[in-house]
PDB file of N, CA and C in Angstrom:
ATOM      1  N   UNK A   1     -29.939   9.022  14.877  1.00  0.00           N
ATOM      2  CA  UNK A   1     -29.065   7.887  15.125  1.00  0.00           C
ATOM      3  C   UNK A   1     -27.774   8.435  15.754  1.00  0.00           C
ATOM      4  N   UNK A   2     -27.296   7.944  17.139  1.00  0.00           N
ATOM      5  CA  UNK A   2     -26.256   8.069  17.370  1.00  0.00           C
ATOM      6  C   UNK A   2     -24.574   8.415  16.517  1.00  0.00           C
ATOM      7  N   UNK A   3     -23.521   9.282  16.721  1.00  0.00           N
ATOM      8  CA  UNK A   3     -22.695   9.283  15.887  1.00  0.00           C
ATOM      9  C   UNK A   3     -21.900   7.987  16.154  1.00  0.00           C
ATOM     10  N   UNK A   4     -21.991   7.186  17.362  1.00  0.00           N
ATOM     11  CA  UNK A   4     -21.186   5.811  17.503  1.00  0.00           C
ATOM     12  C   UNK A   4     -21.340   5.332  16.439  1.00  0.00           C
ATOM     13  N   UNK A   5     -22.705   4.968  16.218  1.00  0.00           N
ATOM     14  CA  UNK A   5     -23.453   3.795  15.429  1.00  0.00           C
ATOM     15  C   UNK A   5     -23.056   3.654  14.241  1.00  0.00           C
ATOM     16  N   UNK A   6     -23.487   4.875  13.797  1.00  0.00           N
ATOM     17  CA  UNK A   6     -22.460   5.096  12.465  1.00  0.00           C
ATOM     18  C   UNK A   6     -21.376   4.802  11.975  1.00  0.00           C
ATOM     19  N   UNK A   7     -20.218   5.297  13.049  1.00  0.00           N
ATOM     20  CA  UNK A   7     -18.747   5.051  12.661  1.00  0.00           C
ATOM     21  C   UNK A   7     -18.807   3.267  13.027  1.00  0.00           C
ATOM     22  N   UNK A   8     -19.410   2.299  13.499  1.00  0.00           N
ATOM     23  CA  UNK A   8     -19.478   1.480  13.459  1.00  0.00           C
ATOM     24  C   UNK A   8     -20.106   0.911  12.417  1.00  0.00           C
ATOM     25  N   UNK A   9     -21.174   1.738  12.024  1.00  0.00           N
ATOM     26  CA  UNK A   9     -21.886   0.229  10.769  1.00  0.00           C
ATOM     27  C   UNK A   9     -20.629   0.581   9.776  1.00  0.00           C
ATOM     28  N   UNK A  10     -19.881   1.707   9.720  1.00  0.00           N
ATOM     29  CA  UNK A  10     -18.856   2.497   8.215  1.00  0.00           C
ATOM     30  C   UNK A  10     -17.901   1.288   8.484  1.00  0.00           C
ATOM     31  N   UNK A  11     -17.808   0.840   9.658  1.00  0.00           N
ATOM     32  CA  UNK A  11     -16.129   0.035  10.053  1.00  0.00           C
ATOM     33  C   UNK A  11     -16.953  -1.388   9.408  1.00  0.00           C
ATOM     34  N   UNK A  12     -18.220  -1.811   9.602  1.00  0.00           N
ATOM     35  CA  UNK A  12     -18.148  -3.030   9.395  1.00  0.00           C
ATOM     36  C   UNK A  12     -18.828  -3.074   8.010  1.00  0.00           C
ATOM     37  N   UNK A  13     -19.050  -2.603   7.284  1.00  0.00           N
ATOM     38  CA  UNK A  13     -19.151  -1.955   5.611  1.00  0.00           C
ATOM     39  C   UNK A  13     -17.837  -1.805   4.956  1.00  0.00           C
ATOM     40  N   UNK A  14     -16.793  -1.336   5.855  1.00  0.00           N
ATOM     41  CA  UNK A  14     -15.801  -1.135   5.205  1.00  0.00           C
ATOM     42  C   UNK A  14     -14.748  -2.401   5.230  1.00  0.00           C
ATOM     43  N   UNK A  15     -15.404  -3.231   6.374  1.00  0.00           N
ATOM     44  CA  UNK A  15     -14.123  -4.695   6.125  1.00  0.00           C
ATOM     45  C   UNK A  15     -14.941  -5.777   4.905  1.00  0.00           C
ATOM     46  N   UNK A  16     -16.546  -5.600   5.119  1.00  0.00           N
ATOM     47  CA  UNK A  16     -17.254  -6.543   4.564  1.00  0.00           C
ATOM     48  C   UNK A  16     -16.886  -6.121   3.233  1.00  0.00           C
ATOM     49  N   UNK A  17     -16.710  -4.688   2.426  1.00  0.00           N
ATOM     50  CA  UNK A  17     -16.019  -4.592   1.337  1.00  0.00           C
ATOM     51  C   UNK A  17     -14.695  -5.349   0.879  1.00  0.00           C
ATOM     52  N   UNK A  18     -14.546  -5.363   1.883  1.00  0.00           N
ATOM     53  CA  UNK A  18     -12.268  -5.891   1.610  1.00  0.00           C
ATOM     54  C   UNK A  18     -12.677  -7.506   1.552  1.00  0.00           C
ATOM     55  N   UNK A  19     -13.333  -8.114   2.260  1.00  0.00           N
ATOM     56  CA  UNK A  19     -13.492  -9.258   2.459  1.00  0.00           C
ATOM     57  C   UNK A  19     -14.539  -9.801   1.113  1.00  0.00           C
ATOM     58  N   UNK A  20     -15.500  -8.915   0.637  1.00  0.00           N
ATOM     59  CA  UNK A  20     -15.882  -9.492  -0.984  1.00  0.00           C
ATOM     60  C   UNK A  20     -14.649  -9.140  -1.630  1.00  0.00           C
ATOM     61  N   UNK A  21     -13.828  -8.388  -2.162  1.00  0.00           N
ATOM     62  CA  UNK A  21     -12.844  -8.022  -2.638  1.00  0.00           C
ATOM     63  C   UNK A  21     -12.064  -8.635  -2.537  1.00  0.00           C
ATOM     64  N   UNK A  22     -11.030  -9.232  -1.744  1.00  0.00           N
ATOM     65  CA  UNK A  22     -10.518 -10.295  -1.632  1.00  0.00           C
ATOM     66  C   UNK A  22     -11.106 -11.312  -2.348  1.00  0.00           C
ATOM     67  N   UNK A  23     -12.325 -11.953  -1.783  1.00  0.00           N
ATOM     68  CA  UNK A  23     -12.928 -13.349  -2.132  1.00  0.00           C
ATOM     69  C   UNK A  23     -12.685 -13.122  -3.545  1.00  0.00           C
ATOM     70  N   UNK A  24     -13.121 -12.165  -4.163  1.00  0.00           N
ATOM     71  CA  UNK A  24     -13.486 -12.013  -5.740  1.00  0.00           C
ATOM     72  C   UNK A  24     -12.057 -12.273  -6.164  1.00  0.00           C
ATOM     73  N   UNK A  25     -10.951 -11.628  -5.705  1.00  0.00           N
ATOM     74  CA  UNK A  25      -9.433 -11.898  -6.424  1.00  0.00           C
ATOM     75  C   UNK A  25      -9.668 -13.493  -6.489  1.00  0.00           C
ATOM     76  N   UNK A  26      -9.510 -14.252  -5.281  1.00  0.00           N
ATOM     77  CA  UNK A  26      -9.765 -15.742  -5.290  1.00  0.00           C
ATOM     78  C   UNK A  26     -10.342 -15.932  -6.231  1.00  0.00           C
ATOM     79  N   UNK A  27     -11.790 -15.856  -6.259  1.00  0.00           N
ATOM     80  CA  UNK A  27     -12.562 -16.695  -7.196  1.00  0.00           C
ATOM     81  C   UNK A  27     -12.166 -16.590  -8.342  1.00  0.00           C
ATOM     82  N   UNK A  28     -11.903 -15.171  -9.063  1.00  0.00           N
ATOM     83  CA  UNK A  28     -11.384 -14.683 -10.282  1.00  0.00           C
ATOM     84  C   UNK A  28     -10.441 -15.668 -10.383  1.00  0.00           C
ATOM     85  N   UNK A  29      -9.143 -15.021 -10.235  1.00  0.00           N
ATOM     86  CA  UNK A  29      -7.705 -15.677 -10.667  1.00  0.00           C
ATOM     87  C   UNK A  29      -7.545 -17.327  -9.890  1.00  0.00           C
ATOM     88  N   UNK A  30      -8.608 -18.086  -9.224  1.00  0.00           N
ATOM     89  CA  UNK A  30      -8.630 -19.535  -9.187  1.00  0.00           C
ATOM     90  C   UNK A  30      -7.132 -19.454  -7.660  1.00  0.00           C
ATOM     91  N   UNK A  31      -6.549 -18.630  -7.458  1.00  0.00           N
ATOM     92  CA  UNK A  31      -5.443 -18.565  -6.394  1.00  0.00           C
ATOM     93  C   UNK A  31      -5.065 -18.028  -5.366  1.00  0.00           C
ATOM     94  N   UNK A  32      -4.611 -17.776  -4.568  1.00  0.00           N
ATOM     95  CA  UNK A  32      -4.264 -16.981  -3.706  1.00  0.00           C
ATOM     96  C   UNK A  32      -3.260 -15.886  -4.371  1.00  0.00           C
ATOM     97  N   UNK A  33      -3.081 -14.523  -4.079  1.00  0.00           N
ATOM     98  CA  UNK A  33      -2.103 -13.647  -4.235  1.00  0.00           C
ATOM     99  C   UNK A  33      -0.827 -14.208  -4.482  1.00  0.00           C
ATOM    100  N   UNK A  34       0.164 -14.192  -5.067  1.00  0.00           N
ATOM    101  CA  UNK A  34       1.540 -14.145  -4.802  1.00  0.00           C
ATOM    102  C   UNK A  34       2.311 -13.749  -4.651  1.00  0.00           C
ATOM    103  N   UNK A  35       2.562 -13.267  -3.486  1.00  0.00           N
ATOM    104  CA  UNK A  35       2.948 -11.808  -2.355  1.00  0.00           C
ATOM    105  C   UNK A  35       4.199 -12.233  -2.063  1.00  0.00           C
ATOM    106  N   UNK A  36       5.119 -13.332  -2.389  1.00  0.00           N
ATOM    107  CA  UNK A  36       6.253 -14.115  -1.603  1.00  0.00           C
ATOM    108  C   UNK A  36       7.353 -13.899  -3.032  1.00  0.00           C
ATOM    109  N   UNK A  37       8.091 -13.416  -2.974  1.00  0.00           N
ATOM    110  CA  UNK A  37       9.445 -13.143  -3.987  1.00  0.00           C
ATOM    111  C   UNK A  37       9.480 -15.017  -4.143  1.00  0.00           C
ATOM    112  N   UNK A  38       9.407 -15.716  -3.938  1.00  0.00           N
ATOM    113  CA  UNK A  38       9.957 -17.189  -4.203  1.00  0.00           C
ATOM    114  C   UNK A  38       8.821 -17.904  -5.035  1.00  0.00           C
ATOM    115  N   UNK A  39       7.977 -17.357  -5.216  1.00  0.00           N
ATOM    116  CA  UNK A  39       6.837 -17.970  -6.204  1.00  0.00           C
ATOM    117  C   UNK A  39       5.908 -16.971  -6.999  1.00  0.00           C
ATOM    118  N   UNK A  40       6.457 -15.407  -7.052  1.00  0.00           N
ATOM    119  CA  UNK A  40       6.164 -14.875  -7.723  1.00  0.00           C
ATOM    120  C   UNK A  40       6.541 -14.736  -8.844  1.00  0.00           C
ATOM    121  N   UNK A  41       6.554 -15.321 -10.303  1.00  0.00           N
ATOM    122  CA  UNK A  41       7.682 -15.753 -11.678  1.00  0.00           C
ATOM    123  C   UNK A  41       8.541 -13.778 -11.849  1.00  0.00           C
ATOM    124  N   UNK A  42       7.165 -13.115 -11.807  1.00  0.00           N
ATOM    125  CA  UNK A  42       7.135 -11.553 -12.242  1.00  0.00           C
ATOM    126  C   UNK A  42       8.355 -11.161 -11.651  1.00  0.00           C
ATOM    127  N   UNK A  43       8.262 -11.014 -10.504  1.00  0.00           N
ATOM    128  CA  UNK A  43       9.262 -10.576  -9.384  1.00  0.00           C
ATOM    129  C   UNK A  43      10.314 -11.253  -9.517  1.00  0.00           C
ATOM    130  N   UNK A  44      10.959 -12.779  -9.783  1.00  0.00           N
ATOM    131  CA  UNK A  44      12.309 -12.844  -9.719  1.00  0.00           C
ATOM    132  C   UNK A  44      12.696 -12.784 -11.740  1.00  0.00           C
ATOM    133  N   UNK A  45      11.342 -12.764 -12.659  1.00  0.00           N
ATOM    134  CA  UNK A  45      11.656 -12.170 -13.920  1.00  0.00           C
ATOM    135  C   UNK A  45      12.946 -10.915 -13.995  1.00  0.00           C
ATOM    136  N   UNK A  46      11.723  -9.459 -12.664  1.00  0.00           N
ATOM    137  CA  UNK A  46      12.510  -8.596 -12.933  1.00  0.00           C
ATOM    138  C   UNK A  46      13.557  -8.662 -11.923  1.00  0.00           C
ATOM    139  N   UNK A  47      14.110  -9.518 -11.230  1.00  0.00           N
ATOM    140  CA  UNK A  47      15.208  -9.696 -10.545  1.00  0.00           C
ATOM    141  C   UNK A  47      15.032  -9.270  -8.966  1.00  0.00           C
ATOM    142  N   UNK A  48      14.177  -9.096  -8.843  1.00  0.00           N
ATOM    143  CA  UNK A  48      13.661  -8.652  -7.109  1.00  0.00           C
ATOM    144  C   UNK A  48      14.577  -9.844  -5.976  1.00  0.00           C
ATOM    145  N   UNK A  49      15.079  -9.306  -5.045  1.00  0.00           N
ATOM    146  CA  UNK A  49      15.571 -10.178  -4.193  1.00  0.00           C
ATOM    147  C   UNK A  49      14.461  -9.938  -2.896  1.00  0.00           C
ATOM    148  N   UNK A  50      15.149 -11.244  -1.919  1.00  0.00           N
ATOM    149  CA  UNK A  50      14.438 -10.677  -0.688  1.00  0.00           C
ATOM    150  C   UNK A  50      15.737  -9.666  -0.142  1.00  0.00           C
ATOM    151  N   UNK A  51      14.838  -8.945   0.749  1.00  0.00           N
ATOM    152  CA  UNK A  51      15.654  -8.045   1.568  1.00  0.00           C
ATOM    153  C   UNK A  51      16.514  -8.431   2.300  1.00  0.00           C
ATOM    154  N   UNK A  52      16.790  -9.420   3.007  1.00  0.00           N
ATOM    155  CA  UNK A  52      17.437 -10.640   4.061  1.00  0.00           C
ATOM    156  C   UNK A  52      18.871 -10.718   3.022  1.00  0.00           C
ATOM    157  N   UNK A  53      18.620 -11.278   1.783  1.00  0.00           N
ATOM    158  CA  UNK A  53      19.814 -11.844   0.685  1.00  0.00           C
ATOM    159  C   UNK A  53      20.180 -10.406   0.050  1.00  0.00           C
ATOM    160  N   UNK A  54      19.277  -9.304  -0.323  1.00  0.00           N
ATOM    161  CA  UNK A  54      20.548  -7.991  -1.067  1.00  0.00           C
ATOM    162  C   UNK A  54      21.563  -7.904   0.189  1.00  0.00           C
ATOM    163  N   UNK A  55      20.669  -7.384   1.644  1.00  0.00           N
ATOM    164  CA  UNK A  55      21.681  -6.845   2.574  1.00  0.00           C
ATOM    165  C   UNK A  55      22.621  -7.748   2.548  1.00  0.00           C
ATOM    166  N   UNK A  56      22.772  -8.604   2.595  1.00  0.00           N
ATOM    167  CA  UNK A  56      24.011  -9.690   3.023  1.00  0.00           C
ATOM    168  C   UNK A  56      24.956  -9.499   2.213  1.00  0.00           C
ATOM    169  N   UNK A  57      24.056  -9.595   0.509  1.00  0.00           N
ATOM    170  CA  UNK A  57      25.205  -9.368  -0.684  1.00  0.00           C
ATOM    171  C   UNK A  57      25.589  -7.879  -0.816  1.00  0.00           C
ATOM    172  N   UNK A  58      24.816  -7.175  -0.212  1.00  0.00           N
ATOM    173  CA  UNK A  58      25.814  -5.725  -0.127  1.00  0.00           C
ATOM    174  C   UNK A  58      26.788  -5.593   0.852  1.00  0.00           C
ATOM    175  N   UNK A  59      26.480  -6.303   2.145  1.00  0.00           N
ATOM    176  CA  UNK A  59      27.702  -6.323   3.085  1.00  0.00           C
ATOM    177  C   UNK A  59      28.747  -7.243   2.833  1.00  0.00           C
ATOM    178  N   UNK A  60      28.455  -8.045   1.669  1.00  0.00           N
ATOM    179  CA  UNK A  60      30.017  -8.847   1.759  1.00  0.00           C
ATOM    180  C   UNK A  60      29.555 -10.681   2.285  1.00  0.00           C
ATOM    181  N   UNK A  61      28.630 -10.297   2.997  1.00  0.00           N
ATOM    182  CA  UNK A  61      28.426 -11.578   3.454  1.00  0.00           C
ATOM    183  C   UNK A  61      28.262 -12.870   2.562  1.00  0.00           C
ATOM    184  N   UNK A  62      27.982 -13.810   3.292  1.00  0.00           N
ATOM    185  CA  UNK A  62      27.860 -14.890   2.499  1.00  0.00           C
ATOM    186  C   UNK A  62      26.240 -14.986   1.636  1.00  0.00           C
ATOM    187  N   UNK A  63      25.900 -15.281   0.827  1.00  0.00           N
ATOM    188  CA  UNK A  63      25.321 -15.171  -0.358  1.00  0.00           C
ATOM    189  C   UNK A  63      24.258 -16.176   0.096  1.00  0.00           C
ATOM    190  N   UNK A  64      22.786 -15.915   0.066  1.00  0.00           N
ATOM    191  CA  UNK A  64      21.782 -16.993   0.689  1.00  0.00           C
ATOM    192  C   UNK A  64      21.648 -18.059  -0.231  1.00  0.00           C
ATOM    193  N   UNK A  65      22.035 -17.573  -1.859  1.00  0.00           N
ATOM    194  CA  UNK A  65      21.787 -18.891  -2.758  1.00  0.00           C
ATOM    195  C   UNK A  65      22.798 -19.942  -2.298  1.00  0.00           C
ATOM    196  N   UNK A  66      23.718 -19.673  -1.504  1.00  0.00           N
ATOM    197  CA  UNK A  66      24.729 -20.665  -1.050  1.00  0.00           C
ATOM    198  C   UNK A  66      24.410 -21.646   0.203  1.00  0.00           C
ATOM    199  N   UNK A  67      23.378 -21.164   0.707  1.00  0.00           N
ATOM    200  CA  UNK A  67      22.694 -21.555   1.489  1.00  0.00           C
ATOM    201  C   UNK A  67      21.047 -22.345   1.186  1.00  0.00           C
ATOM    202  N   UNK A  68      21.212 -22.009  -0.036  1.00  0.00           N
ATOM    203  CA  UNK A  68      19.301 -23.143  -0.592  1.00  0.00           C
ATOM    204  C   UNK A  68      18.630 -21.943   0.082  1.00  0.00           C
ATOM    205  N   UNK A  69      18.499 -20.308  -0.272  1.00  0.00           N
ATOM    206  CA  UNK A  69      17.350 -19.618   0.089  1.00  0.00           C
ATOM    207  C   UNK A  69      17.220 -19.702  -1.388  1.00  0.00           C
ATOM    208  N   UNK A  70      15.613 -19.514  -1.402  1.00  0.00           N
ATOM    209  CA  UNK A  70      14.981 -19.846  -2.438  1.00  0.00           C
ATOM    210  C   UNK A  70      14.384 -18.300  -2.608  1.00  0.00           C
ATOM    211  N   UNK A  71      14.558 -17.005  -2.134  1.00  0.00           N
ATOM    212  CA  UNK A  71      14.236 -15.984  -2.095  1.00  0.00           C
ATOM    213  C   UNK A  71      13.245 -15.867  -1.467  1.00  0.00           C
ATOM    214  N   UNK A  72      12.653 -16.181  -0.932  1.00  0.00           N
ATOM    215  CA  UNK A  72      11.674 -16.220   0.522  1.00  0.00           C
ATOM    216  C   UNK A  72      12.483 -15.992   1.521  1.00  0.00           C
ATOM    217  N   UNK A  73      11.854 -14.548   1.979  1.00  0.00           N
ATOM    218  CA  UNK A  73      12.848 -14.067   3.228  1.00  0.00           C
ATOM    219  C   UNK A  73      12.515 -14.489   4.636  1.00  0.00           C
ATOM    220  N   UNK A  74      11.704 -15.251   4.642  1.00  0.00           N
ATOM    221  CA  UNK A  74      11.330 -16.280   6.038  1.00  0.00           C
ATOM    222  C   UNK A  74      12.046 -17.197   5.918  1.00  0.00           C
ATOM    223  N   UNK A  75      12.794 -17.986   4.725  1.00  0.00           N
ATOM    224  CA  UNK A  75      13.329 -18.774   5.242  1.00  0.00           C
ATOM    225  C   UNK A  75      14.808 -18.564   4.704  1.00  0.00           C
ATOM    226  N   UNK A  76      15.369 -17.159   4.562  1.00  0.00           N
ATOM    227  CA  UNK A  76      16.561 -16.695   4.165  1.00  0.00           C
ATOM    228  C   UNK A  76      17.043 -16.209   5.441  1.00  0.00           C
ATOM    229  N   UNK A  77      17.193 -17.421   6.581  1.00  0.00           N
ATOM    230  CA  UNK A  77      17.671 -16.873   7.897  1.00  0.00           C
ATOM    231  C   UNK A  77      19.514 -18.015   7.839  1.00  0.00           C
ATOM    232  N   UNK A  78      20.588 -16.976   7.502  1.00  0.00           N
ATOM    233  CA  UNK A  78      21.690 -17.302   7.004  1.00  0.00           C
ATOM    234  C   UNK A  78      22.188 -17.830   8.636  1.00  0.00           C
ATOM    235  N   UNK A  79      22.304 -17.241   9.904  1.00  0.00           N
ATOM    236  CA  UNK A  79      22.708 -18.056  11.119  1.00  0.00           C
ATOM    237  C   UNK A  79      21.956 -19.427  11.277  1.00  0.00           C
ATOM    238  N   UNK A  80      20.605 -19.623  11.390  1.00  0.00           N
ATOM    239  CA  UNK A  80      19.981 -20.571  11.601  1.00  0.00           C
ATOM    240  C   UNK A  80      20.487 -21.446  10.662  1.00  0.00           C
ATOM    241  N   UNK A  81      20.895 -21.361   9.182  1.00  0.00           N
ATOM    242  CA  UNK A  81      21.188 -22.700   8.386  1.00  0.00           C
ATOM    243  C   UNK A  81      22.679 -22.976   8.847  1.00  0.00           C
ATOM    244  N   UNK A  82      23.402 -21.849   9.350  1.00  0.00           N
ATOM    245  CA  UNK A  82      24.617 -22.197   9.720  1.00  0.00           C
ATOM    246  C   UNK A  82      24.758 -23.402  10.430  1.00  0.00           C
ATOM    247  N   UNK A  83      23.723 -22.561  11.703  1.00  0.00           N
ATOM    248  CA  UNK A  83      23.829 -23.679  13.053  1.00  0.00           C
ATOM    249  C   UNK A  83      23.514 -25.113  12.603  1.00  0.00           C
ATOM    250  N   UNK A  84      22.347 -25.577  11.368  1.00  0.00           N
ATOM    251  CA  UNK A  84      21.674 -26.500  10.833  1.00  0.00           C
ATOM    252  C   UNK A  84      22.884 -27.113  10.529  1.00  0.00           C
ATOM    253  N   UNK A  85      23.979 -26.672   9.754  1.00  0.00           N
ATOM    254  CA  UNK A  85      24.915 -27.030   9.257  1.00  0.00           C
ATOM    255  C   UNK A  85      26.048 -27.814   9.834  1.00  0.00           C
ATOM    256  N   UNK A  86      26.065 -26.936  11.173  1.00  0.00           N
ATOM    257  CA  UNK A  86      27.405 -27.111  12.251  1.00  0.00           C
ATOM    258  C   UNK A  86      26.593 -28.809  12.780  1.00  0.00           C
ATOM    259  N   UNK A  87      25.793 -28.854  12.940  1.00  0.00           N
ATOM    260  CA  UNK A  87      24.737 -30.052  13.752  1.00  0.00           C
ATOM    261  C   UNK A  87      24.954 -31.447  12.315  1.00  0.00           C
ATOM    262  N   UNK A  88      24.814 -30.536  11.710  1.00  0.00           N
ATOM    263  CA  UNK A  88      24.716 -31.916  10.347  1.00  0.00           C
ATOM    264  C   UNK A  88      26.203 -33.004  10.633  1.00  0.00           C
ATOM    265  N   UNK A  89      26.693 -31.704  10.930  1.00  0.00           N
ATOM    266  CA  UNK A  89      28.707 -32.250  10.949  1.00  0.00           C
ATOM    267  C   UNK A  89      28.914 -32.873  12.035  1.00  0.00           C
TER     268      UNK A  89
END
């Protein structure tokens, strides 16, 4: 058998693994992962921020809870609510 063939059936053995593996987390725990600091309980338990809101609060800046970030750093974008803000007015 060719050495292509091989490193190909290994690549598609090796996603069809990840992809039962996955499914099984699903089926198991009834959910999807909770990979997002804003709906993970664990993560804001032990106080985890997003990265977007420490930097800001280490530079001084303005603070995303002041802004309704909910610790989800997709939507902890502090100019964009500005501008949202300036438009509201």
């Amino acid at each position: 058998m060719p050495s292509w063939l091989i490193v190909i059936l290994c690549a598609i053995g090796a996603v069809a693994l990840f992809v039962v593996g996955m499914s099984l987390t699903i089926m198991v725990k009834g959910h999807f992962i909770e990979s997002e600091i804003s709906t993970n309980r664990n993560m804001q338990r032990l106080g985890i921020k997003c990265a977007v809101q420490e930097s800001r609060e280490d530079s001084g800046q303005v603070d995303c809870a002041e802004i309704g970030c909910s610790g989800n750093c997709s939507a902890c974008d502090i100019e964009e609510a500005e501008k949202e803000k300036i438009h509201k007015e």
